[in-house]
Protein backbone atom coordinates (compact mmCIF):
# COMPACT_ATOMS: atom_id res chain seq x y z
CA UNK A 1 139.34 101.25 100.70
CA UNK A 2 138.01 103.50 97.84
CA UNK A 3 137.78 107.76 97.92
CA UNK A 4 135.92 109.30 95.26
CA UNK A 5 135.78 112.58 94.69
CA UNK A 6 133.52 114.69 92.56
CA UNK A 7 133.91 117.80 90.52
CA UNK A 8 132.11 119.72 87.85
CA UNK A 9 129.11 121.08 90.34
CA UNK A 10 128.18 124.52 89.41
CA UNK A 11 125.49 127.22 88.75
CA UNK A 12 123.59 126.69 85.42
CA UNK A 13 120.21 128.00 84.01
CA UNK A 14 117.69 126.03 83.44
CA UNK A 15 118.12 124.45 79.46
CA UNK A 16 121.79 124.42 80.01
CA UNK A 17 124.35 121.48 80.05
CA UNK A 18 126.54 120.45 83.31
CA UNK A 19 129.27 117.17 83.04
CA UNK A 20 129.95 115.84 86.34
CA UNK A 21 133.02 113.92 87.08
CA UNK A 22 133.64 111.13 89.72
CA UNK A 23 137.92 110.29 90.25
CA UNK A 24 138.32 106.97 92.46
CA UNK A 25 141.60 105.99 94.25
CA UNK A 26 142.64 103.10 96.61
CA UNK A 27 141.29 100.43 95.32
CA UNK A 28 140.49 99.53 91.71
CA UNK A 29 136.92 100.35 90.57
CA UNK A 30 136.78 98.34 87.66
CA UNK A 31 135.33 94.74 88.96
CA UNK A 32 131.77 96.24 90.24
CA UNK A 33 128.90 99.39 89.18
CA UNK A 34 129.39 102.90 90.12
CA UNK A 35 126.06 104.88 90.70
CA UNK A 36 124.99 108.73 90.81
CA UNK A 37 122.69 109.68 93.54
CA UNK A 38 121.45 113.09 94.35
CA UNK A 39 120.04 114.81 97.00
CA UNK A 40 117.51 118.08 97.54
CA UNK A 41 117.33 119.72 100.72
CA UNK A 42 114.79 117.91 102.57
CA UNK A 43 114.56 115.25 100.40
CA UNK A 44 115.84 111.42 100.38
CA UNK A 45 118.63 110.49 98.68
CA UNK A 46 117.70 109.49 94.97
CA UNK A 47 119.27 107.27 92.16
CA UNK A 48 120.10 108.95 88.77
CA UNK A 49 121.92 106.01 87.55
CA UNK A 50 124.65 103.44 87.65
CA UNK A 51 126.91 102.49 85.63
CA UNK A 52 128.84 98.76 85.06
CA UNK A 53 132.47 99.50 85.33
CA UNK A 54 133.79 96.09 83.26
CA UNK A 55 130.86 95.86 80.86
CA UNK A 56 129.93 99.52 80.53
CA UNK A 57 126.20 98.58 80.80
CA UNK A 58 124.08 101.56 82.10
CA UNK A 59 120.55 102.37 83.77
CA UNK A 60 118.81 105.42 84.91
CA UNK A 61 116.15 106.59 87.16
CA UNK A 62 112.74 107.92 85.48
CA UNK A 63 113.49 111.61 86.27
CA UNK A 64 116.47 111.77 84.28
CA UNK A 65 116.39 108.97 81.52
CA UNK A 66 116.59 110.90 77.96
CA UNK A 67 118.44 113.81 79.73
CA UNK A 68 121.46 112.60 81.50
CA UNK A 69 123.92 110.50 80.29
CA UNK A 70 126.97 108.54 82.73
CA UNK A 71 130.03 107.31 80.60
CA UNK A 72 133.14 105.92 81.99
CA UNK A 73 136.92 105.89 81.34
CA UNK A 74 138.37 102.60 83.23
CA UNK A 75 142.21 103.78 82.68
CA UNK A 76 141.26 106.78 84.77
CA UNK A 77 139.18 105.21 87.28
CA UNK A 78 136.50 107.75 86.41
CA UNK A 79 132.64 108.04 85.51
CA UNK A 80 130.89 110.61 84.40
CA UNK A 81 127.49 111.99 84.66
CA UNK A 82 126.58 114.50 81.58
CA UNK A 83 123.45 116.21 82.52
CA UNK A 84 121.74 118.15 79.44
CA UNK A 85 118.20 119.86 79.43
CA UNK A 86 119.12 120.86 83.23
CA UNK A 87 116.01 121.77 84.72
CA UNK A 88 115.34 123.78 88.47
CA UNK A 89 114.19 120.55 89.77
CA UNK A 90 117.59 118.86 89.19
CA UNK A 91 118.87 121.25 91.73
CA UNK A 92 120.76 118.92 94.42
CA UNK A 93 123.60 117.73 95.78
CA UNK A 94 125.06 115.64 93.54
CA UNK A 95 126.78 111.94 94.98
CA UNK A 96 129.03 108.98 93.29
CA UNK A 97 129.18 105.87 94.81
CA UNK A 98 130.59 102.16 94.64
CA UNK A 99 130.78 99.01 95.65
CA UNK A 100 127.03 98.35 95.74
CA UNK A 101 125.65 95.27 97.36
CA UNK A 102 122.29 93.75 96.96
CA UNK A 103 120.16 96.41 94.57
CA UNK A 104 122.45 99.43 93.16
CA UNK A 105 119.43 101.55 92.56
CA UNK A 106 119.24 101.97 96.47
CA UNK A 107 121.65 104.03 98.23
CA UNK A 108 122.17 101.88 101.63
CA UNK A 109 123.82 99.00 98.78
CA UNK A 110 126.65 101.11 98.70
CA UNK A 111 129.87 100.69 100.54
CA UNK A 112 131.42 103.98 99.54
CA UNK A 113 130.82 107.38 98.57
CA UNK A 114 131.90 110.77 97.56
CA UNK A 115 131.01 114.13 99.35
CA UNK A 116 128.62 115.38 96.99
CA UNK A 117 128.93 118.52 94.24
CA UNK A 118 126.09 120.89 94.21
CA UNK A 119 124.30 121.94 91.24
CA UNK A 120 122.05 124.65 91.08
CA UNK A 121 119.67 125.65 88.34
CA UNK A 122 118.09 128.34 87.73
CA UNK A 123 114.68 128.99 86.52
């Protein structure tokens, strides 16, 4: 079993810089990808990236690609998601996951996931 838990949600304006934080326990994290999803309110679940836990390889989704960046720190069993240039749009509930099987760009691959942080920004 793996929890994660994320942190670092919050209430920005819009042009304004938010880090995100992902802790997992239980079982290491360090063999397979860790992704960022968010969700809007009425909205389906969307990739913002992944992130290779062993070879540090990363990818994002069009939306954010030149904004966001996800870094990890294996000792810590911990990814992050660094969001710059925050715009209203990027207002969601914010989602780490792991364990993905099959495509990790798609959030039914996933085996496990965090509760979600919101981020809000304003215009």
């Amino acid at each position: 079993q793996v929890q994660l838990v994320e942190s670092g949600g919050g209430l920005v304006q819009a042009g304004d810089s938010l880090r995100l934080s992902c802790a997992a326990s239980g079982r290491t994290v360090s063999s397979y990808p860790m992704g960022w999803f968010r969700q809007a309110p009425g909205k389906e679940r969307d990739f913002v990236g992944a992130i290779s836990m062993s070879s540090g390889t990363r990818y994002y989704g069009a939306s954010v690609k030149g904004r966001f960046t996800i870094s990890r720190d294996v000792a810590k069993n911990t990814v992050y998601l660094q969001m710059n240039s925050l715009k209203p749009e990027d207002t969601a509930v914010y989602y780490c996951a792991a364990d993905p099987s099959g495509n990790s760009r798609y959030p039914e691959a996933y085996k496990y996931w965090g509760q979600g942080t919101q981020v809000t920004v304003s215009s």
